[in-house]
C-alpha atoms as a PDB file:
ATOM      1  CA  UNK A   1      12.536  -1.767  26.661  1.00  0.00           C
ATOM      2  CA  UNK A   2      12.861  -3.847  23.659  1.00  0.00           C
ATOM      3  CA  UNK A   3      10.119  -3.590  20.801  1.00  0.00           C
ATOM      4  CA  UNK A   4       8.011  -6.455  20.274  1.00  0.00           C
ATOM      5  CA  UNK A   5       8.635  -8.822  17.230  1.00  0.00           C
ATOM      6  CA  UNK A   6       6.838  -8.305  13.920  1.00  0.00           C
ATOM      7  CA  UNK A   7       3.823 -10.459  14.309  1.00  0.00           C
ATOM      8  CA  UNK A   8       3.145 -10.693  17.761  1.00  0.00           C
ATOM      9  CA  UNK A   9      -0.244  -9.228  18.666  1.00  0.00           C
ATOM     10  CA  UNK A  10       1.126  -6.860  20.538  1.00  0.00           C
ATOM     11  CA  UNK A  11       3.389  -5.271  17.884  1.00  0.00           C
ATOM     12  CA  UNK A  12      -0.042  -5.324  15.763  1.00  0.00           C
ATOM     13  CA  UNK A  13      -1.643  -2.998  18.175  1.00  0.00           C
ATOM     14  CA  UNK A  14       1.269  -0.959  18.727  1.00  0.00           C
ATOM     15  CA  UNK A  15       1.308  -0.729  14.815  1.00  0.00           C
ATOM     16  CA  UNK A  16      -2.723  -0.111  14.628  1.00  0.00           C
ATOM     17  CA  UNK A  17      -2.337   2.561  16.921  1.00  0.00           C
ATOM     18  CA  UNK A  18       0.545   4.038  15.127  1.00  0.00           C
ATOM     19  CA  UNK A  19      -1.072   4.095  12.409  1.00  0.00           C
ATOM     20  CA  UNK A  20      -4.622   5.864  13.802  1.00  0.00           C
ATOM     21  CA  UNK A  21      -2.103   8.409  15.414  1.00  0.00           C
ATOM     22  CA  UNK A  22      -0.001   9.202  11.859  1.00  0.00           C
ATOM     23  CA  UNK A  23      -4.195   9.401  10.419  1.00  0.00           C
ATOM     24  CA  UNK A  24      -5.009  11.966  13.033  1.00  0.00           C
ATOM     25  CA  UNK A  25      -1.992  14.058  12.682  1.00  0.00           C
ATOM     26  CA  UNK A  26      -2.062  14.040   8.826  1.00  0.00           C
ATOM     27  CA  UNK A  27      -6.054  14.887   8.912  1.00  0.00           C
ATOM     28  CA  UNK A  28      -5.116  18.067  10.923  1.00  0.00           C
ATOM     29  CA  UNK A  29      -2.247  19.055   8.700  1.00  0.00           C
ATOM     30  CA  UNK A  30      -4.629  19.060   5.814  1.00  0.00           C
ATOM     31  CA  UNK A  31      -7.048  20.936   8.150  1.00  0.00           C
ATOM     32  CA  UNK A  32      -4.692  23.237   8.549  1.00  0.00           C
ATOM     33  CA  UNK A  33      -3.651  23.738   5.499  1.00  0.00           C
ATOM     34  CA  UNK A  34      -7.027  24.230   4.001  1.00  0.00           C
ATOM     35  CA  UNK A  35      -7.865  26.707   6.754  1.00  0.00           C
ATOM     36  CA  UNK A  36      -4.358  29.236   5.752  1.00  0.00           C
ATOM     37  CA  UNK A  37      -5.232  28.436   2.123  1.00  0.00           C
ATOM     38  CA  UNK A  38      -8.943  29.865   2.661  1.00  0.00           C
ATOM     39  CA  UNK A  39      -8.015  32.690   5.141  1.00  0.00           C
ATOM     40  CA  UNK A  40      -5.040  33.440   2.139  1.00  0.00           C
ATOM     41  CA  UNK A  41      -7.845  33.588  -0.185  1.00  0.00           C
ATOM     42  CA  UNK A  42     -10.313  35.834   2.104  1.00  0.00           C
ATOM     43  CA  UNK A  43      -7.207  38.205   2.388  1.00  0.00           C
ATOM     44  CA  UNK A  44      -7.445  38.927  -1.157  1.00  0.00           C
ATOM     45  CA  UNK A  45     -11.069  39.560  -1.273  1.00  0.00           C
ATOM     46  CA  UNK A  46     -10.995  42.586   1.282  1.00  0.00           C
ATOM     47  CA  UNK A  47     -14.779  43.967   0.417  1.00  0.00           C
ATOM     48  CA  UNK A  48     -15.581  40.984   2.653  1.00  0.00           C
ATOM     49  CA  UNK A  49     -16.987  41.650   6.123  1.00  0.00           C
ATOM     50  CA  UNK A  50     -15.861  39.266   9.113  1.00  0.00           C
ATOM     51  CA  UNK A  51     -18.919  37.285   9.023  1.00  0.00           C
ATOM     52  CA  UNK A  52     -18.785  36.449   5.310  1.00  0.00           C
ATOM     53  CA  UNK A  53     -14.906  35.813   5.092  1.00  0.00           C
ATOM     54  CA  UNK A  54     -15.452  33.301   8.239  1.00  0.00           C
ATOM     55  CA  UNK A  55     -18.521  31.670   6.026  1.00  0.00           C
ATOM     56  CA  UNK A  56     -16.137  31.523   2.707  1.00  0.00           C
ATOM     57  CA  UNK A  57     -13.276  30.400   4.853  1.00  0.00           C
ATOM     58  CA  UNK A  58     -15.663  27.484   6.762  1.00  0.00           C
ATOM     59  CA  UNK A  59     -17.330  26.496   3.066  1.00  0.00           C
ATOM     60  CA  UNK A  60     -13.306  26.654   1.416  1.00  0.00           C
ATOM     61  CA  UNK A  61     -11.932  24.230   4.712  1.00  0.00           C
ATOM     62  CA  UNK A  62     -15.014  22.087   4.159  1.00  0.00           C
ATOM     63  CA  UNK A  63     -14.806  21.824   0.004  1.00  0.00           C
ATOM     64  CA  UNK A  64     -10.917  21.222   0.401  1.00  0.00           C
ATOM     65  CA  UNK A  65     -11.721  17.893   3.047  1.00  0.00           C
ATOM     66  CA  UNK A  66     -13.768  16.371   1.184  1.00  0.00           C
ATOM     67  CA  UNK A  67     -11.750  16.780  -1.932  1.00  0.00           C
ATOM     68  CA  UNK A  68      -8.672  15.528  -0.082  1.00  0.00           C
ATOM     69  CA  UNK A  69     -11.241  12.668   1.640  1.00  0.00           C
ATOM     70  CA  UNK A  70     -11.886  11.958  -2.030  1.00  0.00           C
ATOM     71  CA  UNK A  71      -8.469  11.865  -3.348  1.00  0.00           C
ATOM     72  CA  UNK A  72      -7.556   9.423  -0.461  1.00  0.00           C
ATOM     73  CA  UNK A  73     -10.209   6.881  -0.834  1.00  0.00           C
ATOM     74  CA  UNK A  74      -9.286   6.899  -4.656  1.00  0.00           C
ATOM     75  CA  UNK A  75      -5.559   6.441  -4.107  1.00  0.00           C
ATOM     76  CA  UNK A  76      -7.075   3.560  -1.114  1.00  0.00           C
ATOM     77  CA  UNK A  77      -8.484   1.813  -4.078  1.00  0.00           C
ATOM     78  CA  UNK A  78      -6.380   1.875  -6.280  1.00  0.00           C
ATOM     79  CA  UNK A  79      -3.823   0.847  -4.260  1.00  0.00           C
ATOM     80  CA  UNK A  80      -6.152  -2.862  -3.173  1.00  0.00           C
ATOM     81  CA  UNK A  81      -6.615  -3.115  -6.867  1.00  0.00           C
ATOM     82  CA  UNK A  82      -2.761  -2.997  -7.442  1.00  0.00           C
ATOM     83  CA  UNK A  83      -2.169  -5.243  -4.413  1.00  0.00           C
ATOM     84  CA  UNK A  84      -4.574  -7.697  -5.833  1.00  0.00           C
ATOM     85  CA  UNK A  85      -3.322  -7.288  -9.547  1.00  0.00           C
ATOM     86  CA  UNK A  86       0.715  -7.902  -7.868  1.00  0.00           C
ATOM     87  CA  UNK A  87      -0.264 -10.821  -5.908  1.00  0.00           C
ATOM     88  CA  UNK A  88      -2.314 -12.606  -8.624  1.00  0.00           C
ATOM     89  CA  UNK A  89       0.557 -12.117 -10.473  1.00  0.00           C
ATOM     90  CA  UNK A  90       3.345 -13.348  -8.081  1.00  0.00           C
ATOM     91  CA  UNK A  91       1.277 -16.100  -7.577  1.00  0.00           C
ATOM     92  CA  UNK A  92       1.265 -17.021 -11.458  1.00  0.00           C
ATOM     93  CA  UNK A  93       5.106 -16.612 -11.400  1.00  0.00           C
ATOM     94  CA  UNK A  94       5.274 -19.437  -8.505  1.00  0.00           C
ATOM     95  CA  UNK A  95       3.139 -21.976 -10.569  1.00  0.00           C
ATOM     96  CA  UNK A  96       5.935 -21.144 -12.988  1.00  0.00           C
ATOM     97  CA  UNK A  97       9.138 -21.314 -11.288  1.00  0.00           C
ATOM     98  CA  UNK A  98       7.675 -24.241  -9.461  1.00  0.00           C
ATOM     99  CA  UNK A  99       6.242 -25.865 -12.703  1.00  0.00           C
ATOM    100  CA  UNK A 100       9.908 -25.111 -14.286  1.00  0.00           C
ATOM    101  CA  UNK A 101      11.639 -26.616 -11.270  1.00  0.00           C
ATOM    102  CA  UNK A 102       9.509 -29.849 -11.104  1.00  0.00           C
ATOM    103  CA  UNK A 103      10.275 -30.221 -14.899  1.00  0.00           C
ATOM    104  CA  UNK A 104      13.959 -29.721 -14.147  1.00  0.00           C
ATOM    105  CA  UNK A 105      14.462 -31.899 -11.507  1.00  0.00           C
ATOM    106  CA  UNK A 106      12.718 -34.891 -13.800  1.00  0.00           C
ATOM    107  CA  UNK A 107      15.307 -34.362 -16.560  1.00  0.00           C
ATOM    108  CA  UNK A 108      18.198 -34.893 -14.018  1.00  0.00           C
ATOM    109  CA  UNK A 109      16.438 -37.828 -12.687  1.00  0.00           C
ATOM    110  CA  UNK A 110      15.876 -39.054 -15.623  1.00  0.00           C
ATOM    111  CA  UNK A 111      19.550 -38.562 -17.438  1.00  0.00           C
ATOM    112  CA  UNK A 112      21.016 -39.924 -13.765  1.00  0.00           C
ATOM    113  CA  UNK A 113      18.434 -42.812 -14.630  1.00  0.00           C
ATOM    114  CA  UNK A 114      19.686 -43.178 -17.906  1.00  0.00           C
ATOM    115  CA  UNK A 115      23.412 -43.088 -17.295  1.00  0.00           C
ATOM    116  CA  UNK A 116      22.723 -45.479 -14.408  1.00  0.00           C
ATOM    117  CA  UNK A 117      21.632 -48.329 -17.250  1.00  0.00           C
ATOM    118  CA  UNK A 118      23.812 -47.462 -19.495  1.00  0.00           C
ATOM    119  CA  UNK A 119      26.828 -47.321 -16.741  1.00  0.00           C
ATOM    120  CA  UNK A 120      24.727 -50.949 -16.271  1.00  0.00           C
ATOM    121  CA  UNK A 121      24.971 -51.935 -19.931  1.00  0.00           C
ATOM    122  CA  UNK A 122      28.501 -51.253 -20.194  1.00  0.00           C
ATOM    123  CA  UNK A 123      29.843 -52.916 -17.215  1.00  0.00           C
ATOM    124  CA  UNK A 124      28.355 -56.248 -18.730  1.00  0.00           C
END
């Protein structure tokens, strides 16, 4: 089975759910993680009974989401403000190459225009 072309709505779901699938598994790695780094820390703290290390291990996992949640959304931001800042400036750079182009082309019009009458001139 060959995979659809870039574009086609089809590859756009296939890529949307890709993409939810990568979100899931990468939101239970850093479950994961948080819950070995919090049962790490209860392991150090052995005056703990079960009940409290399971409360300090629940209020660690819980602490450590939302940090990463936070640390996410900021990098999410940033990342639209540096799309936005790249494509304001790409589009600048067009106006100029396009600007610088236009410009360019006139001058060799108008030199070809120039040696045309004088080619002209001195055939007279």
């Amino acid at each position: 089975m060959k995979p659809d072309p870039p574009g086609t709505p089809d590859s756009a779901a296939n890529s949307a759910l890709a993409d939810e699938a990568e979100g899931y598994l990468l939101a239970h790695a850093h479950h994961d993680e948080a819950r070995l780094e919090a049962e790490d820390l209860c392991s150090r703290m052995p005056w703990l009974t079960a009940a409290q290390a399971e409360d300090v291990t629940r209020h660690y996992i819980r602490q450590r989401i939302d940090l990463t949640r936070r640390m996410l959304l900021g990098t999410v931001e940033r990342a639209a403000q540096l799309r936005q800042e790249y494509e304001t400036r790409y589009a600048a750079l067009q106006r100029a190459l396009l600007k610088r182009h236009a410009a360019g082309a006139c001058a060799v019009l108008a030199c070809v225009g120039g040696v045309g009458v004088l080619a002209s001139l001195l055939s007279r």
